[in-house]
PDB file of N, CA and C in Angstrom:
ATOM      1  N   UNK A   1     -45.253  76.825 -63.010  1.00  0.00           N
ATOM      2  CA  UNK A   1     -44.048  76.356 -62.332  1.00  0.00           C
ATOM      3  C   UNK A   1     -43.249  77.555 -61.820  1.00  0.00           C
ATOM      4  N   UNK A   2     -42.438  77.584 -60.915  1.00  0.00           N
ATOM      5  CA  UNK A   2     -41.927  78.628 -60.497  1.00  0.00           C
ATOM      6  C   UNK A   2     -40.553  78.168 -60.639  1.00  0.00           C
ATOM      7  N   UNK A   3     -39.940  80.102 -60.811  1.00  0.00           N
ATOM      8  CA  UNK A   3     -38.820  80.103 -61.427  1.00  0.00           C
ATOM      9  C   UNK A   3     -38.016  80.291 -60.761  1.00  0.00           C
ATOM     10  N   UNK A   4     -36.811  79.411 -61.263  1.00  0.00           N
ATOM     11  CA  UNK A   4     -35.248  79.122 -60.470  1.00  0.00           C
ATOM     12  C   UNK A   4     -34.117  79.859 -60.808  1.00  0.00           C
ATOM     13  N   UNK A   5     -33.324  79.911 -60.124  1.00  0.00           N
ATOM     14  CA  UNK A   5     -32.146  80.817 -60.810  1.00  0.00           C
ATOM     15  C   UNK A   5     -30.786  80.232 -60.142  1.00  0.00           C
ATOM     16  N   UNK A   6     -29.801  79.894 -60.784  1.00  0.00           N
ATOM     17  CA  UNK A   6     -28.729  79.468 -61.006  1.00  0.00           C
ATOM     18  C   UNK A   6     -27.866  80.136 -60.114  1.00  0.00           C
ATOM     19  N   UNK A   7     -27.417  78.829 -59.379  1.00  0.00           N
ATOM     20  CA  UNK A   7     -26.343  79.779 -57.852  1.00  0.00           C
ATOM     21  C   UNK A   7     -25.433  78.538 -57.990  1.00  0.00           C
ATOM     22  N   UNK A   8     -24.538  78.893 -56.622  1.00  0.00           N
ATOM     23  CA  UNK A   8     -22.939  77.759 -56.516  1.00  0.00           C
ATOM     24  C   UNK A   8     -23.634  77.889 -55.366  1.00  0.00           C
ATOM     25  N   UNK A   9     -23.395  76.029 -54.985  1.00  0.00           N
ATOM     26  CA  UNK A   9     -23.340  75.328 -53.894  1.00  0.00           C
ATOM     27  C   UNK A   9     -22.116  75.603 -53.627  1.00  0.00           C
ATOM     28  N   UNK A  10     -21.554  75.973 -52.354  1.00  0.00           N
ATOM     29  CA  UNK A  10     -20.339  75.592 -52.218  1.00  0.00           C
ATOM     30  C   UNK A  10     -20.369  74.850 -50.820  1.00  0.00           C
ATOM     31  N   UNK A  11     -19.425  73.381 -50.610  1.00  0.00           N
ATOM     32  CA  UNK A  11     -19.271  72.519 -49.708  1.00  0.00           C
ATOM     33  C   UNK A  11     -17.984  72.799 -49.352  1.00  0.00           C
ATOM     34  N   UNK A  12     -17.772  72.593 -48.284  1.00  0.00           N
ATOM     35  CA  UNK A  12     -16.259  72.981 -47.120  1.00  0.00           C
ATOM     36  C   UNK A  12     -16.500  71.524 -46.280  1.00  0.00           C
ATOM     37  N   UNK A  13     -15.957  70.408 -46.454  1.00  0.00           N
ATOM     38  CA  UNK A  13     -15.653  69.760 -45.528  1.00  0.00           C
ATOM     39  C   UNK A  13     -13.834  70.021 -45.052  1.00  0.00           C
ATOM     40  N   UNK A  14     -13.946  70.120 -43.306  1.00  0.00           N
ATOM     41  CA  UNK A  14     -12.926  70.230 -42.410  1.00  0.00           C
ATOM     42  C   UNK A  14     -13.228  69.438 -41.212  1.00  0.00           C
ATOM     43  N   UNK A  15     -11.576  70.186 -40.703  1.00  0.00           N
ATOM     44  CA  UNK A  15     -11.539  69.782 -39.165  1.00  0.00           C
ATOM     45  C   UNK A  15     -12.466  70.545 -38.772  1.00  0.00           C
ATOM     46  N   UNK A  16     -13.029  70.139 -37.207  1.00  0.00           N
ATOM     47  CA  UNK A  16     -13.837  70.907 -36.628  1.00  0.00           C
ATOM     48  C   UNK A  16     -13.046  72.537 -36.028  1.00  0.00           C
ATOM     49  N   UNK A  17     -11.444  72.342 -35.498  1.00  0.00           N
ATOM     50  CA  UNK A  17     -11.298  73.327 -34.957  1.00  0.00           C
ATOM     51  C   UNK A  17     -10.920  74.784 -36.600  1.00  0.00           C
ATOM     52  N   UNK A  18     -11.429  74.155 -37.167  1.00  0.00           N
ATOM     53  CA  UNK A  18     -11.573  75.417 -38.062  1.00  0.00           C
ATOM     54  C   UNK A  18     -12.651  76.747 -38.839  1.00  0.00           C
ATOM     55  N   UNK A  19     -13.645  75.681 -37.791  1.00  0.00           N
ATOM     56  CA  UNK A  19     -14.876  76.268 -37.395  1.00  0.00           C
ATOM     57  C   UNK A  19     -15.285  77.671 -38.042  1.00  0.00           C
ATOM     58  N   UNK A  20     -14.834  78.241 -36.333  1.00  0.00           N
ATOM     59  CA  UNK A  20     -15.286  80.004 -36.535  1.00  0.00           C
ATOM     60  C   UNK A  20     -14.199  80.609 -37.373  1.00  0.00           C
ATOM     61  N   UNK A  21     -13.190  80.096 -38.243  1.00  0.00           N
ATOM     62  CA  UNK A  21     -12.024  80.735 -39.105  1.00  0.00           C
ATOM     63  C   UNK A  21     -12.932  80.750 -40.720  1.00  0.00           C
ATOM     64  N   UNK A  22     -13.561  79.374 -40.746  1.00  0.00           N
ATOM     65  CA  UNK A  22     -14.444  79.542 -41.730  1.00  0.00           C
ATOM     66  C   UNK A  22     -15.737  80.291 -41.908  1.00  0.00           C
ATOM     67  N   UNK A  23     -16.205  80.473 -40.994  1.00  0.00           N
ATOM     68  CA  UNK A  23     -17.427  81.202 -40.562  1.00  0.00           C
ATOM     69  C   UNK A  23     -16.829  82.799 -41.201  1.00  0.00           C
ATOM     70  N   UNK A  24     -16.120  82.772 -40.371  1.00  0.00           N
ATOM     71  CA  UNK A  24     -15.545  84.606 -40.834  1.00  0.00           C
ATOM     72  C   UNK A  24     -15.343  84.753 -41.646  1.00  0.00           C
ATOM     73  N   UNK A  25     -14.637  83.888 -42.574  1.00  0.00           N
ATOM     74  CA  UNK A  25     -14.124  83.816 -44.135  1.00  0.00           C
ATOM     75  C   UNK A  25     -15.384  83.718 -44.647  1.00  0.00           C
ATOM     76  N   UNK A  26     -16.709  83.251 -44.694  1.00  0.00           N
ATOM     77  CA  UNK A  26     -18.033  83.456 -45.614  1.00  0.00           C
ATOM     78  C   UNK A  26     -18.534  84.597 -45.353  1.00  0.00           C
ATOM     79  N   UNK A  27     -18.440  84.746 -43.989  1.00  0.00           N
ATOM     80  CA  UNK A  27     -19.553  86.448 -43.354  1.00  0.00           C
ATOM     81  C   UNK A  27     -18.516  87.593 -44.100  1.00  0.00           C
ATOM     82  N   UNK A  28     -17.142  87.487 -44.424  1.00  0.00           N
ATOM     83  CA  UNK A  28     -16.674  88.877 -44.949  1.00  0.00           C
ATOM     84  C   UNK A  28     -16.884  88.502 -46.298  1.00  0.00           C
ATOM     85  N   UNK A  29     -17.045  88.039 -46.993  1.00  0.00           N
ATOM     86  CA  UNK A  29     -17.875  87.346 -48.260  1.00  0.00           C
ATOM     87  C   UNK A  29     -19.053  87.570 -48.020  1.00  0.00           C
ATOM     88  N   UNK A  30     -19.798  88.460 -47.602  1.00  0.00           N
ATOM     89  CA  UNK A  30     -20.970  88.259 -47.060  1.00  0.00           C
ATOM     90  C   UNK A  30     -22.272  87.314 -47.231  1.00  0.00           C
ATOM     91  N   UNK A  31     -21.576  86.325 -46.839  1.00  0.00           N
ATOM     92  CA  UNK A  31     -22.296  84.963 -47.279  1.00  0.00           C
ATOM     93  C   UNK A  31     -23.158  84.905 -45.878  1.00  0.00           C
ATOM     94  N   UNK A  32     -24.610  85.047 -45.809  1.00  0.00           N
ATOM     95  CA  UNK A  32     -25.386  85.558 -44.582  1.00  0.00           C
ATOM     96  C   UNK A  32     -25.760  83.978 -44.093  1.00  0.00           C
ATOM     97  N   UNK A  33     -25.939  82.972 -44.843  1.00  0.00           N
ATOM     98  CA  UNK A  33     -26.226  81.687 -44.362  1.00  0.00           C
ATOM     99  C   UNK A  33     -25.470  80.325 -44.720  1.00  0.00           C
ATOM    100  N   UNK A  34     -25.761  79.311 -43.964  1.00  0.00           N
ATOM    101  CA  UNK A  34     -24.892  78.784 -44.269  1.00  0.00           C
ATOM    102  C   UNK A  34     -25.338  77.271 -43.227  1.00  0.00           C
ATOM    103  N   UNK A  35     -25.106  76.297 -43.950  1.00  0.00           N
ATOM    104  CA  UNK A  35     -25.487  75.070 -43.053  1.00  0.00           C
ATOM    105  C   UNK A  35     -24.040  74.447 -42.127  1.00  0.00           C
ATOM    106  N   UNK A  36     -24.568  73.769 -41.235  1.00  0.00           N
ATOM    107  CA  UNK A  36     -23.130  72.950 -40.955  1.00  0.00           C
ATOM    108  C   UNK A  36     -23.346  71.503 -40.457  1.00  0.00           C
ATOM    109  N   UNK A  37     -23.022  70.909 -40.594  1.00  0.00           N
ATOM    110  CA  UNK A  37     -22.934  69.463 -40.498  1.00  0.00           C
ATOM    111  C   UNK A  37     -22.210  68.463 -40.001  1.00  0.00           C
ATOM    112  N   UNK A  38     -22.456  67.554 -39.014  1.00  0.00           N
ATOM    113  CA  UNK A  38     -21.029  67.155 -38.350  1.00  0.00           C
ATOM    114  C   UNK A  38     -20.834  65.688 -39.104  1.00  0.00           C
ATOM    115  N   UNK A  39     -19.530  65.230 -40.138  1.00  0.00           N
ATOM    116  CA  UNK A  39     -19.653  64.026 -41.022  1.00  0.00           C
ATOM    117  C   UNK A  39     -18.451  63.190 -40.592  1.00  0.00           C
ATOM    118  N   UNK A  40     -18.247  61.762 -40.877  1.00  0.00           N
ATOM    119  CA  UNK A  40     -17.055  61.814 -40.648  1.00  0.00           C
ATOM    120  C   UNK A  40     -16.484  60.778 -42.199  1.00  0.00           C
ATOM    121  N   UNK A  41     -15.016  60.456 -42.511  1.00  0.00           N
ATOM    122  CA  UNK A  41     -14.942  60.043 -43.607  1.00  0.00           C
ATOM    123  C   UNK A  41     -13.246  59.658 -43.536  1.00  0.00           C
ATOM    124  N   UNK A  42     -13.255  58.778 -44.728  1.00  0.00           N
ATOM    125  CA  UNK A  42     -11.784  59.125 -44.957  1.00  0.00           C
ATOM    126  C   UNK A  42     -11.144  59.533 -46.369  1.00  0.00           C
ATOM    127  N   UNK A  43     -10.266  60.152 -46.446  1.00  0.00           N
ATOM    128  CA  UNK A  43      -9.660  60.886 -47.851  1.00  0.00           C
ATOM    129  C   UNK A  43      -8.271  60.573 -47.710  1.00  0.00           C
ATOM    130  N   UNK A  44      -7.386  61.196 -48.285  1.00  0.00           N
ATOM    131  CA  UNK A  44      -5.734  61.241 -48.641  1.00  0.00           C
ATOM    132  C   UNK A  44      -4.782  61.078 -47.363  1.00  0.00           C
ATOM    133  N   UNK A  45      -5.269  61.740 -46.672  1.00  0.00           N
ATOM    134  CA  UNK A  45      -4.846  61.648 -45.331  1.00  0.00           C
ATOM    135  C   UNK A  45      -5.099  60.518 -44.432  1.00  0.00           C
ATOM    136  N   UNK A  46      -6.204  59.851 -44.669  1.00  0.00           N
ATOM    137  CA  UNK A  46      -6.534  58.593 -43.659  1.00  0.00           C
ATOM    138  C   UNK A  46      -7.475  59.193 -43.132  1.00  0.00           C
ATOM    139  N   UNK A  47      -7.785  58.276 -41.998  1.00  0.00           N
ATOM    140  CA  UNK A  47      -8.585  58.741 -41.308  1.00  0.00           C
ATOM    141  C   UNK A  47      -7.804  59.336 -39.559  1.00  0.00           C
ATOM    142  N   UNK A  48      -8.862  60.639 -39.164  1.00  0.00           N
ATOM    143  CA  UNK A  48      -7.509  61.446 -38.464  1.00  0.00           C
ATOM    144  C   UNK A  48      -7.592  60.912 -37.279  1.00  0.00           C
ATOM    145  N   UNK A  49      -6.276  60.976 -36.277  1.00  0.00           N
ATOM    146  CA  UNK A  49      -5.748  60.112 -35.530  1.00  0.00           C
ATOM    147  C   UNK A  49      -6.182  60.898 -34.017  1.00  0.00           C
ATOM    148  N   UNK A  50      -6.554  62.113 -33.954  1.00  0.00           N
ATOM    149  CA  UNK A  50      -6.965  63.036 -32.925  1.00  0.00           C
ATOM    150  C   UNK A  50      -8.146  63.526 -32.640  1.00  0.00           C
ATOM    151  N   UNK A  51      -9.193  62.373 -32.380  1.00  0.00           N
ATOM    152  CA  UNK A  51     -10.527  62.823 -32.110  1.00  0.00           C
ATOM    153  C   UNK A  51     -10.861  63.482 -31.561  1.00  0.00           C
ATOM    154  N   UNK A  52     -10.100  64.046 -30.192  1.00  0.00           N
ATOM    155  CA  UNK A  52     -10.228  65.139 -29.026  1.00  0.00           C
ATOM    156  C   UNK A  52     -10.403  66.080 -29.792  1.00  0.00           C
ATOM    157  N   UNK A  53     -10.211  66.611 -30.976  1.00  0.00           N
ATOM    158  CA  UNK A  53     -10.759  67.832 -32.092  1.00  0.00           C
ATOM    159  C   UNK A  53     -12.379  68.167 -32.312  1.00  0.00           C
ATOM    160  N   UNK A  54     -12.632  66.930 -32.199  1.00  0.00           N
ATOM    161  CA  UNK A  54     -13.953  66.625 -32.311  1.00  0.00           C
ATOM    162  C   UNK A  54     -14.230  66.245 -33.704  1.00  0.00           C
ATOM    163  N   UNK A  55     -15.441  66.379 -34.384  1.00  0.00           N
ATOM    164  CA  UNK A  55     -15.706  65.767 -35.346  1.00  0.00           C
ATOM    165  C   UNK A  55     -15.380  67.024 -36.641  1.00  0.00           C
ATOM    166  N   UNK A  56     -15.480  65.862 -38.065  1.00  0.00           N
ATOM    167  CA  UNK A  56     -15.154  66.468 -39.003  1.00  0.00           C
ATOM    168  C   UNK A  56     -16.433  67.610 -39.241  1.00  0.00           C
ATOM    169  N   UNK A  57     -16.466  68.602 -39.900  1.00  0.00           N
ATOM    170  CA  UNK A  57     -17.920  69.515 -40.426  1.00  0.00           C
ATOM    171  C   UNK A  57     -17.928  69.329 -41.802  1.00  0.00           C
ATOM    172  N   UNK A  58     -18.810  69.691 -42.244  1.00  0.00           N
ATOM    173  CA  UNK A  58     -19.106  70.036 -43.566  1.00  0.00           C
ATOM    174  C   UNK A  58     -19.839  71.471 -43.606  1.00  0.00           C
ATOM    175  N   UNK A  59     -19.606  72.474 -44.112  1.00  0.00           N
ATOM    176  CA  UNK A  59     -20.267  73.496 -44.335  1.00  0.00           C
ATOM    177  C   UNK A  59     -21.452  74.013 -45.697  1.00  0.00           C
ATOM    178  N   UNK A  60     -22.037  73.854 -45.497  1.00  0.00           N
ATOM    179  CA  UNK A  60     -22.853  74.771 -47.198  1.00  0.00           C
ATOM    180  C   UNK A  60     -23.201  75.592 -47.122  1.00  0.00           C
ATOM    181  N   UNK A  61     -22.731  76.458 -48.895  1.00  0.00           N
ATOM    182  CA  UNK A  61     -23.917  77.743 -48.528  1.00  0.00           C
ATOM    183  C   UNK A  61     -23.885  78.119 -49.902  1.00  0.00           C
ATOM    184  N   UNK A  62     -24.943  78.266 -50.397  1.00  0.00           N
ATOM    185  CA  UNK A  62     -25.572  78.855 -51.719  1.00  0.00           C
ATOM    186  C   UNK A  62     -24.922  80.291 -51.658  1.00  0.00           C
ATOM    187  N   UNK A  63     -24.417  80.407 -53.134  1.00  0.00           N
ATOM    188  CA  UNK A  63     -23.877  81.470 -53.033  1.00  0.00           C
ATOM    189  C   UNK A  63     -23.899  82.099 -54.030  1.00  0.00           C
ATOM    190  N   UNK A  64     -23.688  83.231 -55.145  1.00  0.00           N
ATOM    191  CA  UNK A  64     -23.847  83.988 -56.345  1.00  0.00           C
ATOM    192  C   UNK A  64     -21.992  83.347 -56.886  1.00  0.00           C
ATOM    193  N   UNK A  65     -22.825  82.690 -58.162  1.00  0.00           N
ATOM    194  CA  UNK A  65     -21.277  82.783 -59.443  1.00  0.00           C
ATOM    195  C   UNK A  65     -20.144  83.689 -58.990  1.00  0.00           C
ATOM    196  N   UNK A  66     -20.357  84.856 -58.818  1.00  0.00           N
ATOM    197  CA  UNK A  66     -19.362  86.429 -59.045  1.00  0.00           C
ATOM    198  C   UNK A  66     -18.341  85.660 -57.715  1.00  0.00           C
ATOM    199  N   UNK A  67     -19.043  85.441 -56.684  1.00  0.00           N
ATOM    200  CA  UNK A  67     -18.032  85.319 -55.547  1.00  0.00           C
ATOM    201  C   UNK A  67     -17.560  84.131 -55.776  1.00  0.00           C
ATOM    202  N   UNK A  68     -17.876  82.733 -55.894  1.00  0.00           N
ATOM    203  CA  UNK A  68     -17.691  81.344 -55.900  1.00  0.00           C
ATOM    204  C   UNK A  68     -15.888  81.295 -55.999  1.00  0.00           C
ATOM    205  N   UNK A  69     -15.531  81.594 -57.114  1.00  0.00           N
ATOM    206  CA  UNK A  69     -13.980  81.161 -57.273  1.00  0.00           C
ATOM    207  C   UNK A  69     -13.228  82.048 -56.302  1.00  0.00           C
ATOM    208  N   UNK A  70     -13.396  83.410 -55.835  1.00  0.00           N
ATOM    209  CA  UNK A  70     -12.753  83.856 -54.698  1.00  0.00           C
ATOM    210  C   UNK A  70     -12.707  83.495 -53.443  1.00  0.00           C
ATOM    211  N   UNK A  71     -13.674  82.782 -53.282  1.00  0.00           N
ATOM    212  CA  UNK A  71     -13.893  82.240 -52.047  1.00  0.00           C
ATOM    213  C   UNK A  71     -12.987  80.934 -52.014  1.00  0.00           C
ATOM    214  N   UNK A  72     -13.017  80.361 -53.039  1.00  0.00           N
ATOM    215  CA  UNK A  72     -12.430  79.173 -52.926  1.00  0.00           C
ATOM    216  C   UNK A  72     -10.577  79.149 -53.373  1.00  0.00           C
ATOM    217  N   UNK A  73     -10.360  80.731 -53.702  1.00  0.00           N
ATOM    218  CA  UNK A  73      -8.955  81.001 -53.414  1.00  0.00           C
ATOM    219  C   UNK A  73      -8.430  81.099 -52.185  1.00  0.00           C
ATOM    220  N   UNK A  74      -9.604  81.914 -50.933  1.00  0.00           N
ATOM    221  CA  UNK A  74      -8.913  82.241 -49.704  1.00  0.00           C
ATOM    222  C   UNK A  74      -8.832  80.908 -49.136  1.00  0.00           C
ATOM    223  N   UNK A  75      -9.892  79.790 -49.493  1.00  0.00           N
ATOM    224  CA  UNK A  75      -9.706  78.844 -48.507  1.00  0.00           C
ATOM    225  C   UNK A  75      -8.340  77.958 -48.851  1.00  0.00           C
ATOM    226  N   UNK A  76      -8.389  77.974 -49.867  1.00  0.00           N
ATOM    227  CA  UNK A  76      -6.706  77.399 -50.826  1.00  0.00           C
ATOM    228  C   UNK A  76      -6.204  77.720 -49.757  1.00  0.00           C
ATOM    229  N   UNK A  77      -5.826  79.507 -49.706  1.00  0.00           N
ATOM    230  CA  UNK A  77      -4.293  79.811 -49.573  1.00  0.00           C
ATOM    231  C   UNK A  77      -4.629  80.067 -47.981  1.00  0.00           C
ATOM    232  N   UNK A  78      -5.415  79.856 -47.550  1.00  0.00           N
ATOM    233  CA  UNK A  78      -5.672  79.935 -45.994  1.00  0.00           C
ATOM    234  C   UNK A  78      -5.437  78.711 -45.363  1.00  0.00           C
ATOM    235  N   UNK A  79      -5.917  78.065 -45.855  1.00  0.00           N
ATOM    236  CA  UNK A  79      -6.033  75.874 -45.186  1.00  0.00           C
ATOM    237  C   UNK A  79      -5.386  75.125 -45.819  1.00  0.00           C
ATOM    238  N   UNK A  80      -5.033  74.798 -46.897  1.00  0.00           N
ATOM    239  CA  UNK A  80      -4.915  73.916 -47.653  1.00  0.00           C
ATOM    240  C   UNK A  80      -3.864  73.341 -47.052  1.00  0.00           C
ATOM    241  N   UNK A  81      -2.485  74.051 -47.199  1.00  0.00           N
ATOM    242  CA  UNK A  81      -1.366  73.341 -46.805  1.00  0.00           C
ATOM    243  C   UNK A  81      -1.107  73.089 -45.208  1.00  0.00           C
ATOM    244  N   UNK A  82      -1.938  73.471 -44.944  1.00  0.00           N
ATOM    245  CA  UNK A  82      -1.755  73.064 -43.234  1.00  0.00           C
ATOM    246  C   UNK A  82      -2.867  72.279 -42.390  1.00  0.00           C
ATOM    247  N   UNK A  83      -4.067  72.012 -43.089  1.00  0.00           N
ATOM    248  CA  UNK A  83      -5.045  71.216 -42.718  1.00  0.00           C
ATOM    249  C   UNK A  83      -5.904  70.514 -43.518  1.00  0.00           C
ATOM    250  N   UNK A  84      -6.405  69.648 -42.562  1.00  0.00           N
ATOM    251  CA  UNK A  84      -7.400  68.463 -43.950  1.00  0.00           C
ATOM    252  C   UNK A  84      -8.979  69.446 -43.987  1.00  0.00           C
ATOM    253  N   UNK A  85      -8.615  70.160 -45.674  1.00  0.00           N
ATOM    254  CA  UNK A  85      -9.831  70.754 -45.745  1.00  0.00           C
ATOM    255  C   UNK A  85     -10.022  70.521 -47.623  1.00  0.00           C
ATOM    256  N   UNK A  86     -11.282  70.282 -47.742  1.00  0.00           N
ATOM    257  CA  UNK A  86     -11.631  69.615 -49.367  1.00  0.00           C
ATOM    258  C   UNK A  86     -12.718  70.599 -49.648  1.00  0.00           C
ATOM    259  N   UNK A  87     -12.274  71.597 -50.567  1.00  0.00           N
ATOM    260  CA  UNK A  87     -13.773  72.423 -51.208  1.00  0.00           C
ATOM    261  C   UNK A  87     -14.424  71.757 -52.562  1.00  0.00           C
ATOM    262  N   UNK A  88     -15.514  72.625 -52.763  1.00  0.00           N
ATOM    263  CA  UNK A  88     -15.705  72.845 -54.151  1.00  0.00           C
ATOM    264  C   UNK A  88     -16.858  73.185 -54.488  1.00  0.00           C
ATOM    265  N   UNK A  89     -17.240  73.635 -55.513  1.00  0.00           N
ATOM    266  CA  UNK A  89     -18.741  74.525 -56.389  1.00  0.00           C
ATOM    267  C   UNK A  89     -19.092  73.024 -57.046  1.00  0.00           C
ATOM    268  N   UNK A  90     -20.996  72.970 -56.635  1.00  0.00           N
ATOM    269  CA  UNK A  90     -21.327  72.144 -57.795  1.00  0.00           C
ATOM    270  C   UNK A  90     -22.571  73.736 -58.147  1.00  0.00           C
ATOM    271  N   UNK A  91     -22.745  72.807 -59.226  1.00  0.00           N
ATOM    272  CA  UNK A  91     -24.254  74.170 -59.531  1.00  0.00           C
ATOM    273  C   UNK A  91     -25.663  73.435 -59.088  1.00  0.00           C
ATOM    274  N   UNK A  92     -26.318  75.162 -58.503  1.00  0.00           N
ATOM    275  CA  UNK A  92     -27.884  74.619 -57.974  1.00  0.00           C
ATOM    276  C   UNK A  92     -28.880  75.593 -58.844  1.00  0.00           C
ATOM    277  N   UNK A  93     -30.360  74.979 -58.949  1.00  0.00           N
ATOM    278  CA  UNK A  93     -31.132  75.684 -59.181  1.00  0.00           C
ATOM    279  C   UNK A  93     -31.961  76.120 -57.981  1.00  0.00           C
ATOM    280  N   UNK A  94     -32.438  77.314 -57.214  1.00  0.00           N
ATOM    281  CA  UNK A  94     -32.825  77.673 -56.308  1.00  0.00           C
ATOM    282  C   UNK A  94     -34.011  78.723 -56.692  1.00  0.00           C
ATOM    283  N   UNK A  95     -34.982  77.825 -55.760  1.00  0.00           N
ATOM    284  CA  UNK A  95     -35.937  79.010 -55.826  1.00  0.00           C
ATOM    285  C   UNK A  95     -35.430  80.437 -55.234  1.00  0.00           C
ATOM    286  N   UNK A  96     -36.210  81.551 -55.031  1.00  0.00           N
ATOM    287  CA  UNK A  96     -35.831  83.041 -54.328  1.00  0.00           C
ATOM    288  C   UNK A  96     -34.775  82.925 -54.313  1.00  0.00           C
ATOM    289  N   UNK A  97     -34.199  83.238 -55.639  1.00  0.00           N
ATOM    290  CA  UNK A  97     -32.911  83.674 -56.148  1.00  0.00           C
ATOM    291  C   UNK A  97     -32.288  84.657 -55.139  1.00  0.00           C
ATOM    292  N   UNK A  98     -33.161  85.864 -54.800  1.00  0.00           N
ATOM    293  CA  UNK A  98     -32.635  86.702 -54.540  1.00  0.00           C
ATOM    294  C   UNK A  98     -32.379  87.104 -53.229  1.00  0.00           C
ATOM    295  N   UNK A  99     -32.834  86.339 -52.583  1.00  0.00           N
ATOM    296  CA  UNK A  99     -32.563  85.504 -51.241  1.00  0.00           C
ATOM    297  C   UNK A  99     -31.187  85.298 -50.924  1.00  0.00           C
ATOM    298  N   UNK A 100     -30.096  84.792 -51.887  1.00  0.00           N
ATOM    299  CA  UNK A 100     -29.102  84.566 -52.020  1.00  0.00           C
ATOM    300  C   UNK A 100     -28.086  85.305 -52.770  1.00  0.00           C
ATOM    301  N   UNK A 101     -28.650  86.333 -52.995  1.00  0.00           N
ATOM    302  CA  UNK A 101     -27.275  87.558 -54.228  1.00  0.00           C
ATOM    303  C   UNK A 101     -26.820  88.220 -53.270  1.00  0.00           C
ATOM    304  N   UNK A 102     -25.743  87.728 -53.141  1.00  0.00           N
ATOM    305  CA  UNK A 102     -24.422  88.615 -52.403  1.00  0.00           C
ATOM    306  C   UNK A 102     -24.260  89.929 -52.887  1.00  0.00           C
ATOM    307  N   UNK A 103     -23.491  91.172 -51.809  1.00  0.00           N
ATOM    308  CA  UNK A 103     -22.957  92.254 -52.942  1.00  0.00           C
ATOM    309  C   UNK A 103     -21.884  91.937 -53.584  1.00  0.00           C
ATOM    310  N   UNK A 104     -21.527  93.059 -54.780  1.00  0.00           N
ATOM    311  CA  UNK A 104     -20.586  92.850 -55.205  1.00  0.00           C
ATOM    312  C   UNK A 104     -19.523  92.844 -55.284  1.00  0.00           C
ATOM    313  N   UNK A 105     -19.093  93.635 -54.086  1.00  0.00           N
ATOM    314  CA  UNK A 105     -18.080  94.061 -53.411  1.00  0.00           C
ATOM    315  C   UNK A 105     -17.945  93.228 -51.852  1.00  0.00           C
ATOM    316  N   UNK A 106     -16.398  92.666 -52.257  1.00  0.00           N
ATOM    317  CA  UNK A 106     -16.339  91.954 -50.826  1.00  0.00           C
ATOM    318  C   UNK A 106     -14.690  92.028 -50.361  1.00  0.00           C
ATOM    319  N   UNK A 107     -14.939  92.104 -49.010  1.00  0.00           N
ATOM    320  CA  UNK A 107     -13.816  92.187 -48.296  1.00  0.00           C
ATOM    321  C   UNK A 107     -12.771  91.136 -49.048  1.00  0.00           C
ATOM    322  N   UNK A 108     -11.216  91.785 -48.599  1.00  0.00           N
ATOM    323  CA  UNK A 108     -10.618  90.483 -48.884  1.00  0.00           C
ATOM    324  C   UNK A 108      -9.453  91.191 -47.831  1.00  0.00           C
ATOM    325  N   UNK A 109      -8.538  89.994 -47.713  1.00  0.00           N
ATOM    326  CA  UNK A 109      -7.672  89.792 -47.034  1.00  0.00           C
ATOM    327  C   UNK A 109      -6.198  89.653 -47.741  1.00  0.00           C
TER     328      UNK A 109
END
């Protein structure tokens, strides 16, 4: 059987125009990949009243423990209070672990 190694999923559903703000916020995290997804839904807010935005995203990206909770501080104190954006870490087992180990050192803002 081949062996897995323990990473954070992390999911970013947003607005769409927050796009390339999130993008930059993983790449200086040097988070090199990353899925995106166009979903739509409703949460706390309702459902949003300005489709000309375009659609909601969802983002993923496997990522190393060490970074997981920093990442999910900038998006706090970056989005939270000013747009409909919902994070969070579940845990994955992933093959080619190492495929996915960030450095340890990462930009911050």
């Amino acid at each position: 059987m081949s062996q897995t190694t323990t990473m954070k999923l992390l999911t970013i559903v947003t607005e769409n125009l927050l796009k390339e703000q999130i993008i930059t916020l993983l790449k200086e995290h040097h988070i090199t990949g990353f899925t995106i997804s166009r979903v739509e839904g409703e949460g706390s807010r309702g459902v949003r009243a300005s489709d000309w935005e375009g659609p909601n995203l969802k983002i993923e990206a496997i990522i190393s423990p060490q970074g997981a909770e920093q990442i999910l501080e900038r998006i706090s104190a970056q989005f939270f209070d000013n747009y409909a954006v919902i994070a969070w870490l579940s845990d994955v087992a992933v093959l080619r672990g190492g495929k996915f180990a960030q450095p340890s050192q990462s930009k911050s803002s």
